[in-house]
Protein backbone atom coordinates (compact mmCIF):
# COMPACT_ATOMS: atom_id res chain seq x y z
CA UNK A 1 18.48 -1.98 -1.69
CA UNK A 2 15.25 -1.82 -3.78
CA UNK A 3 12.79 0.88 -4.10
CA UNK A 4 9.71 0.60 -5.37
CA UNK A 5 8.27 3.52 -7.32
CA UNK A 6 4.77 3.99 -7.60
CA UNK A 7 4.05 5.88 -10.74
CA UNK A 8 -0.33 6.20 -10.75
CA UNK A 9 -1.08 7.96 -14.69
CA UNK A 10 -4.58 8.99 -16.07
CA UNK A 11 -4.52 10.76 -18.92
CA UNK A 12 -0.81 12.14 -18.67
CA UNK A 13 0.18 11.13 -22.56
CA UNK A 14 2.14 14.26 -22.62
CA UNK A 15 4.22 13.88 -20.26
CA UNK A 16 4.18 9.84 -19.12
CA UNK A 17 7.59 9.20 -21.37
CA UNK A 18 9.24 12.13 -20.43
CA UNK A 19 9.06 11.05 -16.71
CA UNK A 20 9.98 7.26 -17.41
CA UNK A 21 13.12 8.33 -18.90
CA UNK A 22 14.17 10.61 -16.30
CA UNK A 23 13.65 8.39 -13.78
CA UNK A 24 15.51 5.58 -15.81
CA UNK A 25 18.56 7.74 -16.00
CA UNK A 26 18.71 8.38 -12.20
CA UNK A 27 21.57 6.26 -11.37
CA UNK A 28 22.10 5.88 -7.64
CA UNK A 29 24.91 3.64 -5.96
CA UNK A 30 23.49 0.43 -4.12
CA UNK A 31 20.21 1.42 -5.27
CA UNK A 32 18.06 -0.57 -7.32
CA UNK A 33 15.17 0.72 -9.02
CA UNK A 34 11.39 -0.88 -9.60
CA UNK A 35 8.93 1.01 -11.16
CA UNK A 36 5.19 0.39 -11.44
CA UNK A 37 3.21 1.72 -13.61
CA UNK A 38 -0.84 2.09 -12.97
CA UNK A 39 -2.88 3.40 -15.71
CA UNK A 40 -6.16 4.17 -14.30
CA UNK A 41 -8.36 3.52 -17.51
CA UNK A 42 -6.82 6.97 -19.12
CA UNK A 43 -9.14 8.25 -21.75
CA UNK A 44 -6.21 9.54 -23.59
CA UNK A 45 -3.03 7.79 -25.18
CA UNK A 46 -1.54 7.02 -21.54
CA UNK A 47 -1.71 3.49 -22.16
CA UNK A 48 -0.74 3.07 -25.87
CA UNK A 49 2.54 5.44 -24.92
CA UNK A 50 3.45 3.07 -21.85
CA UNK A 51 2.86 -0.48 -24.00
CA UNK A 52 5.53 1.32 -26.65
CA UNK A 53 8.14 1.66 -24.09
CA UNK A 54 8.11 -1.48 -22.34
CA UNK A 55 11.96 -0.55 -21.30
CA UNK A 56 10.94 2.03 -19.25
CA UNK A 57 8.98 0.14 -16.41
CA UNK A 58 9.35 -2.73 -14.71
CA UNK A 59 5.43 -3.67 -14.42
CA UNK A 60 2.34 -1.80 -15.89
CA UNK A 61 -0.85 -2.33 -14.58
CA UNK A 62 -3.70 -1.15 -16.66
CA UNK A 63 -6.68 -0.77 -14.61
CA UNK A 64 -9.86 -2.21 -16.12
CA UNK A 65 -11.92 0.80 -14.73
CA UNK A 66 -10.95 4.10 -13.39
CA UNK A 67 -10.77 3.73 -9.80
CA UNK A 68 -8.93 7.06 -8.79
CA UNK A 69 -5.51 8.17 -7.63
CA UNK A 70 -5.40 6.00 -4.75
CA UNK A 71 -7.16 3.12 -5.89
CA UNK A 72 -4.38 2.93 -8.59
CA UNK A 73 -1.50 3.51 -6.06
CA UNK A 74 -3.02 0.47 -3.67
CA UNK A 75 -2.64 -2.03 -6.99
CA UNK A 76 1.14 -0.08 -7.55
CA UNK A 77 1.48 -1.28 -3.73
CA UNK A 78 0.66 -5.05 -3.82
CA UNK A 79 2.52 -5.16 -6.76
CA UNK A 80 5.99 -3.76 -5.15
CA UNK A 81 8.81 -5.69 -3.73
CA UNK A 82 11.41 -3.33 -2.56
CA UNK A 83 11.91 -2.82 0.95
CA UNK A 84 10.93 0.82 0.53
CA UNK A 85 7.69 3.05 -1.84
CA UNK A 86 8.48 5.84 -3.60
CA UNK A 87 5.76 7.86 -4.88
CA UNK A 88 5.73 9.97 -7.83
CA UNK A 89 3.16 11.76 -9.81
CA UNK A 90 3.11 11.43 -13.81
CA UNK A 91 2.94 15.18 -14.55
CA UNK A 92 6.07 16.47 -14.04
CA UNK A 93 5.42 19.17 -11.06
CA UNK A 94 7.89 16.82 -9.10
CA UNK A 95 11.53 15.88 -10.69
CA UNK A 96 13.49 12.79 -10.37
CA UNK A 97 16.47 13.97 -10.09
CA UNK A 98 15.62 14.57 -6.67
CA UNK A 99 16.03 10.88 -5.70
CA UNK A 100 19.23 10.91 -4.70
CA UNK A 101 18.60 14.08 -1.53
CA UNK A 102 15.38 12.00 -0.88
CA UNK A 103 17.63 8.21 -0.52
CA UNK A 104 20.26 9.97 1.58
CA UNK A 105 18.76 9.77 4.74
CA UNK A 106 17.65 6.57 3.94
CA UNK A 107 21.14 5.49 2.68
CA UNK A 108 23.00 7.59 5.75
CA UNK A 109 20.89 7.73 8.83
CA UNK A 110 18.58 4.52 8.33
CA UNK A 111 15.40 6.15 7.70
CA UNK A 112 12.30 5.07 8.21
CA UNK A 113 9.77 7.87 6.28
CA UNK A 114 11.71 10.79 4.04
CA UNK A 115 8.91 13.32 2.78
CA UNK A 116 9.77 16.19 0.49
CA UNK A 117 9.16 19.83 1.53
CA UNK A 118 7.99 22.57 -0.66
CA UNK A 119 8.04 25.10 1.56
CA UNK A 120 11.16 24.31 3.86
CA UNK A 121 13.81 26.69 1.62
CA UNK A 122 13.52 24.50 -1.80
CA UNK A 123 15.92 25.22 -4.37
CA UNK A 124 12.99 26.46 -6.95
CA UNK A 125 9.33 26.50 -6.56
CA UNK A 126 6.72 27.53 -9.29
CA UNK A 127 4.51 30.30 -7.69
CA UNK A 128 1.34 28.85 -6.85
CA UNK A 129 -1.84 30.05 -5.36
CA UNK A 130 -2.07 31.80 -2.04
CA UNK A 131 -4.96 30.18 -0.22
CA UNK A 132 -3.39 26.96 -1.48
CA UNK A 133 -0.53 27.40 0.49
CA UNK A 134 -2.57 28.28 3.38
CA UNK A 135 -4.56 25.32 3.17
CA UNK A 136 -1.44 23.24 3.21
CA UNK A 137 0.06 24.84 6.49
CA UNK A 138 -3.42 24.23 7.62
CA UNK A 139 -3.69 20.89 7.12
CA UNK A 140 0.22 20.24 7.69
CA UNK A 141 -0.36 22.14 11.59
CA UNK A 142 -3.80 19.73 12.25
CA UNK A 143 -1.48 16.88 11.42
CA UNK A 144 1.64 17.54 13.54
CA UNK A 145 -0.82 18.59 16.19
CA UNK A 146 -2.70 15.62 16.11
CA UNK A 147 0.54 12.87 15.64
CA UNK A 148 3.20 15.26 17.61
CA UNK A 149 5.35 15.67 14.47
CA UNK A 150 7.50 18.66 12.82
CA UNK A 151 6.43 18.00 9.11
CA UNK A 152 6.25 21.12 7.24
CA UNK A 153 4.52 19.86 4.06
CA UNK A 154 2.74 16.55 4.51
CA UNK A 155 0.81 16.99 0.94
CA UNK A 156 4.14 16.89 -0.83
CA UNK A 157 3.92 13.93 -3.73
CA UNK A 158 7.12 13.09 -2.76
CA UNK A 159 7.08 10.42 -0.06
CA UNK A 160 9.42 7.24 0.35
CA UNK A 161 8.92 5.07 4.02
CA UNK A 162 9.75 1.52 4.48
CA UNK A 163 7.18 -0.65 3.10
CA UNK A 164 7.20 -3.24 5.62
CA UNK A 165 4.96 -0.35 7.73
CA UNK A 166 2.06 -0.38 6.04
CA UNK A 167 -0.27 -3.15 4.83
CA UNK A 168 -2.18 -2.09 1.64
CA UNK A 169 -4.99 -4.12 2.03
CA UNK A 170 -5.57 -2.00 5.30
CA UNK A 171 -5.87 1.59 3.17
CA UNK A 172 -9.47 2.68 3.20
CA UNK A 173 -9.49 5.55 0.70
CA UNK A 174 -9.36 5.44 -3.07
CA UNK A 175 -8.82 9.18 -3.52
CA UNK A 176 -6.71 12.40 -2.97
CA UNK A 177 -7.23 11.99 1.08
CA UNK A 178 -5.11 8.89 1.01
CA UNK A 179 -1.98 10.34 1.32
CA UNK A 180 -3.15 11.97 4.61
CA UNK A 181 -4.36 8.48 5.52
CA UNK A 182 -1.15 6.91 4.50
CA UNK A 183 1.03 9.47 6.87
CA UNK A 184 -1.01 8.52 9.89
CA UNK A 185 -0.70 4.75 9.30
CA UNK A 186 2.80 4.96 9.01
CA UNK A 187 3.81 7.92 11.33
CA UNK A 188 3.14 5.94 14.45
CA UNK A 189 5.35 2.93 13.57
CA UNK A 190 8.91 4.85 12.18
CA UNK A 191 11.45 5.58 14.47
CA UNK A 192 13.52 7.74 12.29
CA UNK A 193 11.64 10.44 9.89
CA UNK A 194 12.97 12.82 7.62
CA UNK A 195 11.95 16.06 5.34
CA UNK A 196 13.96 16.75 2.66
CA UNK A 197 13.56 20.48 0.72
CA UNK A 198 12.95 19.96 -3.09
CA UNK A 199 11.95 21.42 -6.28
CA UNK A 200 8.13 21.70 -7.00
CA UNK A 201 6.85 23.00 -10.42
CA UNK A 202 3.00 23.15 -10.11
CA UNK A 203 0.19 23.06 -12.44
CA UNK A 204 -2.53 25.82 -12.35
CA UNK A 205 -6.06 24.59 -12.15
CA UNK A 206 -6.40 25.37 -15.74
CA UNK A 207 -3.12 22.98 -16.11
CA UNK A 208 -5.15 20.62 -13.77
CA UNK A 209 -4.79 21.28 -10.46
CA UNK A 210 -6.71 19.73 -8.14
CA UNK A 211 -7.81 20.65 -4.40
CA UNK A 212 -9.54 18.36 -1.83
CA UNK A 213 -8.84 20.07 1.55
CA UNK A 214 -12.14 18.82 3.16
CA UNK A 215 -11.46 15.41 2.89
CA UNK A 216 -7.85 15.51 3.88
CA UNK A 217 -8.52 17.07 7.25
CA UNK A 218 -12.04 14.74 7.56
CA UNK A 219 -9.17 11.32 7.05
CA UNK A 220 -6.39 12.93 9.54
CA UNK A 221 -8.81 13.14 12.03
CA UNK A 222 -10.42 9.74 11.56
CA UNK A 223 -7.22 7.82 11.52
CA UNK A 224 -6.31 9.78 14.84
CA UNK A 225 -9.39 8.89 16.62
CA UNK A 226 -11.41 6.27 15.34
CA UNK A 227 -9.24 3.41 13.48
């Protein structure tokens, strides 16, 4: 089985390498590994770090302009073959050696979607801000309300669901709101969906930490009612 790994990176030349190796030693049984690469026109040695290590990847895209997180991870997504996406972010707050808890649903009960959870007793969690986390539950509630799910952390960067239910060219947004837009694409079509506790070691906002909470919940409620 392939999975595809969508790796978006702007400005992350500290920690780009780092990540490529880990996930090249994650060795998995009947598991077969693509990863995609999108720098997003980093201002920073991203790009001149990735182009030494051509071993690491199995296709880099290099973005002729910025066009933000999500308009990197839509070229990642016409790019992948594997019969399931795998996101994950450049900076480290989420491991790779989770892979092989995330795959074993997949692996074992046929999975459709496995998402990550921060919050659903994870083995070690960074201790991040408080009205963060409330924003999350937040956000998490309007969506299980809205889609009649369980999720307990739908803005974890760890998501994996069968490619084959979502068409890229379909995605609207081009920013942080497109994982929320993702979800309800997808959400509807799976039969079988798992969460999976893992790890999370989060930046501060100093670190660069970003929130867009506004946006998230405008998207959820869009793709619930309108498209």
């Amino acid at each position: 089985m392939r999975v595809s790994i969508i790796v978006p990176a702007y400005n992350e030349e500290s920690s780009i390498l780092e990540l490529l190796n880990l996930i090249s030693s994650q060795k998995i049984p009947n598991i077969e590994f693509e990863t995609i690469v999108i720098d997003d026109r980093s201002r920073d040695a991203t790009l001149a770090r990735l182009k030494s290590r051509p071993d690491l990847y199995t296709h880099l895209i290099a973005n002729p302009r910025n066009l933000g997180k999500g308009g990197a991870v839509v070229a990642g997504l016409e790019r992948a073959t594997g019969e399931f996406v795998l996101f994950q972010d450049a900076d480290l707050e989420y491991h790779p050696s989770e892979y092989t808890r995330l795959l074993f649903p997949v692996l074992q009960h046929d999975a459709d979607i496995v998402i990550g959870s921060r919050i659903s007793a994870p083995p070690v969690t960074r201790v991040y801000y408080f009205w963060h986390m409330v924003g999350n539950r937040l956000i998490t509630l309007l969506f299980n309300v809205l889609f009649n799910t369980t999720f307990t952390d739908i803005y974890c960067g760890y998501l994996i669901y069968r490619r084959k239910l979502l068409d890229p060219r379909r995605l609207k947004t081009r920013r942080w709101e497109q994982q929320a837009e993702i979800l309800a694409r997808i959400v509807p079509k799976a039969n079988r969906m798992f969460e999976i506790p893992i790890s999370y070691f989060g930046r501060t906002y100093s670190e660069g930490k970003k929130i867009h909470g506004r946006q998230v919940i405008g998207q959820i409620i869009i793709r619930r009612f309108i498209d």
